[in-house]
PDB file of N, CA and C in Angstrom:
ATOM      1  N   UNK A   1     163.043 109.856 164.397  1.00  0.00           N
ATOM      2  CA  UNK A   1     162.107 109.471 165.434  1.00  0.00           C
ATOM      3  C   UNK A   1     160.694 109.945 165.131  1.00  0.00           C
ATOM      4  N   UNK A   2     160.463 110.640 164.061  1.00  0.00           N
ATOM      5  CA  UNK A   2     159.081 111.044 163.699  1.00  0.00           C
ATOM      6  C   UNK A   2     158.614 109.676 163.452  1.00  0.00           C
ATOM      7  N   UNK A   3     156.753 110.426 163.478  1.00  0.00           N
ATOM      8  CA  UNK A   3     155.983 109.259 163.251  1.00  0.00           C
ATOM      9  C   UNK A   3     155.504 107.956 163.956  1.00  0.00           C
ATOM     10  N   UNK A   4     155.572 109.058 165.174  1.00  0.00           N
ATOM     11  CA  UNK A   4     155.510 108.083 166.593  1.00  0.00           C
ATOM     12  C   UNK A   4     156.615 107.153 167.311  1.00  0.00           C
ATOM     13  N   UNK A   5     157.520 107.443 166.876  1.00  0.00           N
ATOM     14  CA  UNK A   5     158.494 106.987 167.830  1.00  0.00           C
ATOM     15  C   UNK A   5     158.154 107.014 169.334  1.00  0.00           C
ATOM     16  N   UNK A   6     159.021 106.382 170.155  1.00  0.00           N
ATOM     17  CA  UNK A   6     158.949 106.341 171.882  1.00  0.00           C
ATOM     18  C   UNK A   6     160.590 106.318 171.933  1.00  0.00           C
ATOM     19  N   UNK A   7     160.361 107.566 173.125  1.00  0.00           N
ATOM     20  CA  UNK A   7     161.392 107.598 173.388  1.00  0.00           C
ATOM     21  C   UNK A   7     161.332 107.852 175.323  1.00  0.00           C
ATOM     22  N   UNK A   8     162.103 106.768 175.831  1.00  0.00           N
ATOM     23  CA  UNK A   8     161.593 106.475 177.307  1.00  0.00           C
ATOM     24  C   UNK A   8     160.228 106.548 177.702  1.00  0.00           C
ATOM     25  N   UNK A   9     159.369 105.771 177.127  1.00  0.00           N
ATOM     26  CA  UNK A   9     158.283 106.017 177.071  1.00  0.00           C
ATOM     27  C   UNK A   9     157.023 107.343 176.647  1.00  0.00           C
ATOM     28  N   UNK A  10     158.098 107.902 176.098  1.00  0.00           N
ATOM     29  CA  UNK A  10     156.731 109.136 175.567  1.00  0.00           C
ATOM     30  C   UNK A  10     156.964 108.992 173.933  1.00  0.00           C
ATOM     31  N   UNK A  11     155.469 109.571 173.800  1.00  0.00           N
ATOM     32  CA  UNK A  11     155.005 109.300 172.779  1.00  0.00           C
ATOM     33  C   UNK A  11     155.156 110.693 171.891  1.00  0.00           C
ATOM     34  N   UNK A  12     156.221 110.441 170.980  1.00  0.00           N
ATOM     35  CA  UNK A  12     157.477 111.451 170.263  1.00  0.00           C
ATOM     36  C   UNK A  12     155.980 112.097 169.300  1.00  0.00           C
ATOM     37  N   UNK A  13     155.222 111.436 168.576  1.00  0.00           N
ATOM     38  CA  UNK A  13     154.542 111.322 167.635  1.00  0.00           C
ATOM     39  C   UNK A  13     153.172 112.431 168.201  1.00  0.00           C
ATOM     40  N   UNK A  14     152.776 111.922 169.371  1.00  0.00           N
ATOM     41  CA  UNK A  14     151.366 112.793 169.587  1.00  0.00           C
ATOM     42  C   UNK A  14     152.129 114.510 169.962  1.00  0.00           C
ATOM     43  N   UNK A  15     153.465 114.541 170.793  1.00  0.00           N
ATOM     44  CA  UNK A  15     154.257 115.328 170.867  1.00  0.00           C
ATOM     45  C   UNK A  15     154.075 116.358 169.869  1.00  0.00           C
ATOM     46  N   UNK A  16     154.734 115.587 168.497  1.00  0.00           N
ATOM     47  CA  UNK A  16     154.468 116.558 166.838  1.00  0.00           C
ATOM     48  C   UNK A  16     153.351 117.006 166.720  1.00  0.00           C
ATOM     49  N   UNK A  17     152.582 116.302 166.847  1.00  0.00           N
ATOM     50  CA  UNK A  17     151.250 116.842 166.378  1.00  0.00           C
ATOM     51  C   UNK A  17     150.783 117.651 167.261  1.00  0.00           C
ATOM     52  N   UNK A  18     150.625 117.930 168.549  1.00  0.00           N
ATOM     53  CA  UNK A  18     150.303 119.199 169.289  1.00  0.00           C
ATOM     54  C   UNK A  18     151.317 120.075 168.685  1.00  0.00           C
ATOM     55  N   UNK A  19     152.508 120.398 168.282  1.00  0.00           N
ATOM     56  CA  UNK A  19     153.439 121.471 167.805  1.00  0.00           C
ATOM     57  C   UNK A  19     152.840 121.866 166.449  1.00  0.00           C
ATOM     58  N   UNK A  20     152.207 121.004 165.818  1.00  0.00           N
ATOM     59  CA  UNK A  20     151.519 121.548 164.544  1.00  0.00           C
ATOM     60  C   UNK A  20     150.384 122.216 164.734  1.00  0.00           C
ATOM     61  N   UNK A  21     149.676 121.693 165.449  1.00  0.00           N
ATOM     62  CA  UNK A  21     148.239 122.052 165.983  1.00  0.00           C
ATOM     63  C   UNK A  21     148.663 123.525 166.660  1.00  0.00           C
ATOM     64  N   UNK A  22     149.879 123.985 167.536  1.00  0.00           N
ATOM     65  CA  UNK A  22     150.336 125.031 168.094  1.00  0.00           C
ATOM     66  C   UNK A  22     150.087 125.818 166.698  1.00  0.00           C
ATOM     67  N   UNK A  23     151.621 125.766 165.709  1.00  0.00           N
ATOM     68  CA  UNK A  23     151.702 126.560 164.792  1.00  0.00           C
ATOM     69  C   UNK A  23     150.751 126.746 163.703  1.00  0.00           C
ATOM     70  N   UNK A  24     149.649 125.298 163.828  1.00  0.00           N
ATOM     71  CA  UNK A  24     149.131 126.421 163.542  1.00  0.00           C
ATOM     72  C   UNK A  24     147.674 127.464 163.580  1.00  0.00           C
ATOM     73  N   UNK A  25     147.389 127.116 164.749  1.00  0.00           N
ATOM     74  CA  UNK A  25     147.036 127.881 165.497  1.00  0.00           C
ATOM     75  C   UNK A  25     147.368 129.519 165.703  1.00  0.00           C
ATOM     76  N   UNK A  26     148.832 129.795 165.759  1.00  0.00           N
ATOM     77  CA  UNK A  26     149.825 130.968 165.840  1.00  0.00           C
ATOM     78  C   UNK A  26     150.351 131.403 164.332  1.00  0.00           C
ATOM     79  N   UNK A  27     149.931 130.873 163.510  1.00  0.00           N
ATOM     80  CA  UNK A  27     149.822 131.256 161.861  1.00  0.00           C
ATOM     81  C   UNK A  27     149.403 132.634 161.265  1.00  0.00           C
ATOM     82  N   UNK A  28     150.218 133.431 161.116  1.00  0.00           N
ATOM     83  CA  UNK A  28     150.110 135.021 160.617  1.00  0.00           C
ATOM     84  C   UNK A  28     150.261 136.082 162.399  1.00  0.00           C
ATOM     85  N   UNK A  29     150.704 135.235 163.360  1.00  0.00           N
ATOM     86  CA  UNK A  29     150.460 136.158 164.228  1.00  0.00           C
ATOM     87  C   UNK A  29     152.021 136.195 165.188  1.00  0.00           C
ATOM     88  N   UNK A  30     152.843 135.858 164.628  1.00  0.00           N
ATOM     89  CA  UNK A  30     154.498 136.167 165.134  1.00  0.00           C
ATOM     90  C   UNK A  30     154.905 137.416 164.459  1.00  0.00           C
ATOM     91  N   UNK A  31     155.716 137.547 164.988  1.00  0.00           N
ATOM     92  CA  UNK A  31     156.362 139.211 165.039  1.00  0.00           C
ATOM     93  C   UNK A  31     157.777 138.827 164.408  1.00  0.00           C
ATOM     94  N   UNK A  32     158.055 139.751 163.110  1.00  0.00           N
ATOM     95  CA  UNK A  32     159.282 139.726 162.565  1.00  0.00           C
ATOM     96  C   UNK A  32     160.277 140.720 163.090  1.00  0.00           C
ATOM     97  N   UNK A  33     160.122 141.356 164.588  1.00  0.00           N
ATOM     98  CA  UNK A  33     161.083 142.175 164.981  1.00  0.00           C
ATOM     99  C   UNK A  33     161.597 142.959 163.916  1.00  0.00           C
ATOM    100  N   UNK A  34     161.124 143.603 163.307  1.00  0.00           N
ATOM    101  CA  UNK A  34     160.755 144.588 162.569  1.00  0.00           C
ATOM    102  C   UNK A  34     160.641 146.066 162.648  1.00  0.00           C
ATOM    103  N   UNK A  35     161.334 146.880 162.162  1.00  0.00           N
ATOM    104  CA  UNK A  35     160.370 148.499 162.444  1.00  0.00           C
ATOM    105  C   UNK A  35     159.096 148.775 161.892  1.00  0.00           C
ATOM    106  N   UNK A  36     158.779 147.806 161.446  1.00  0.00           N
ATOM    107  CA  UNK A  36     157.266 147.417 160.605  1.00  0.00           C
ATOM    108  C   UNK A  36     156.578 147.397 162.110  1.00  0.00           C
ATOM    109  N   UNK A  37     156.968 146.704 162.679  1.00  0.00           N
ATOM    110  CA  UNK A  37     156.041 145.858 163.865  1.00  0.00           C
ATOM    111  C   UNK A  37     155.320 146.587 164.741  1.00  0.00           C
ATOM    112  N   UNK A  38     154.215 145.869 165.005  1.00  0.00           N
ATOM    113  CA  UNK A  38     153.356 147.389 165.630  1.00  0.00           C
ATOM    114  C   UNK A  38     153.848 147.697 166.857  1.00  0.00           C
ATOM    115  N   UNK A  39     154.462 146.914 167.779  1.00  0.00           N
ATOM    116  CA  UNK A  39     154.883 146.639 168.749  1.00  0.00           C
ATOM    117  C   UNK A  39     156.288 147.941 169.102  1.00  0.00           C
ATOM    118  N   UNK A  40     157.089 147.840 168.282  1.00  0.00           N
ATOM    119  CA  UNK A  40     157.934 148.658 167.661  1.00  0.00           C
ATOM    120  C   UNK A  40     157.549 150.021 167.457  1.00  0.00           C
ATOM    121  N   UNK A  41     156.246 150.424 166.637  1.00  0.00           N
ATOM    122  CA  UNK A  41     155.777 151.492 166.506  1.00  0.00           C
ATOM    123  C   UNK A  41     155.581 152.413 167.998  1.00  0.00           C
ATOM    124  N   UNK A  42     154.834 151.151 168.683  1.00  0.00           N
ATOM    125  CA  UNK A  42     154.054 151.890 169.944  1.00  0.00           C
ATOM    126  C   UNK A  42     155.532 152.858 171.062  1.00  0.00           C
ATOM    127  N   UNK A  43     156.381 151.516 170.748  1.00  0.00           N
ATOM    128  CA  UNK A  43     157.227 151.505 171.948  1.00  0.00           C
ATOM    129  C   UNK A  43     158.932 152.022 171.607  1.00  0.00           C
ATOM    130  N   UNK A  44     159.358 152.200 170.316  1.00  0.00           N
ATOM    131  CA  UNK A  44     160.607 152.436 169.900  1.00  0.00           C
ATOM    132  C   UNK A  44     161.219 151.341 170.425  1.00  0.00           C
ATOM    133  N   UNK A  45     160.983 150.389 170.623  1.00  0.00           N
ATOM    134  CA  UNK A  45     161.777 148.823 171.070  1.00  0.00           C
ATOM    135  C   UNK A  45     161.164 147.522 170.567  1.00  0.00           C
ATOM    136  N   UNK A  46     162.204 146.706 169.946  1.00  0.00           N
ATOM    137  CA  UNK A  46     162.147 145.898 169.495  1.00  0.00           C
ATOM    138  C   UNK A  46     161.504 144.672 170.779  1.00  0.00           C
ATOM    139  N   UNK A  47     160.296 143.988 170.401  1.00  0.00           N
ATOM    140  CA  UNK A  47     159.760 142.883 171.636  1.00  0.00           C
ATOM    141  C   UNK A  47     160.824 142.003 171.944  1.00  0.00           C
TER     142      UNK A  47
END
């Protein structure tokens, strides 16, 4: 269904492309639940 498909009328295609535009947007900034993670550091718990 990529590539603009419709599916009950929505538009599958502009769909993808905001999810790309999301990721990447959010590119280098997810958390590998990690003891690396700073998040982890602060708090002794995994986010």
């Amino acid at each position: 269904m990529a590539g603009g498909a419709s599916v009950a009328g929505h538009d599958l295609g502009a769909l993808e492309a905001i999810y790309r535009a999301v990721d990447a947007l959010l590119d280098g900034w997810s958390c590998d639940a990690s003891t690396d993670c700073c998040h982890f550091a602060r708090t002794g718990r995994a986010p």
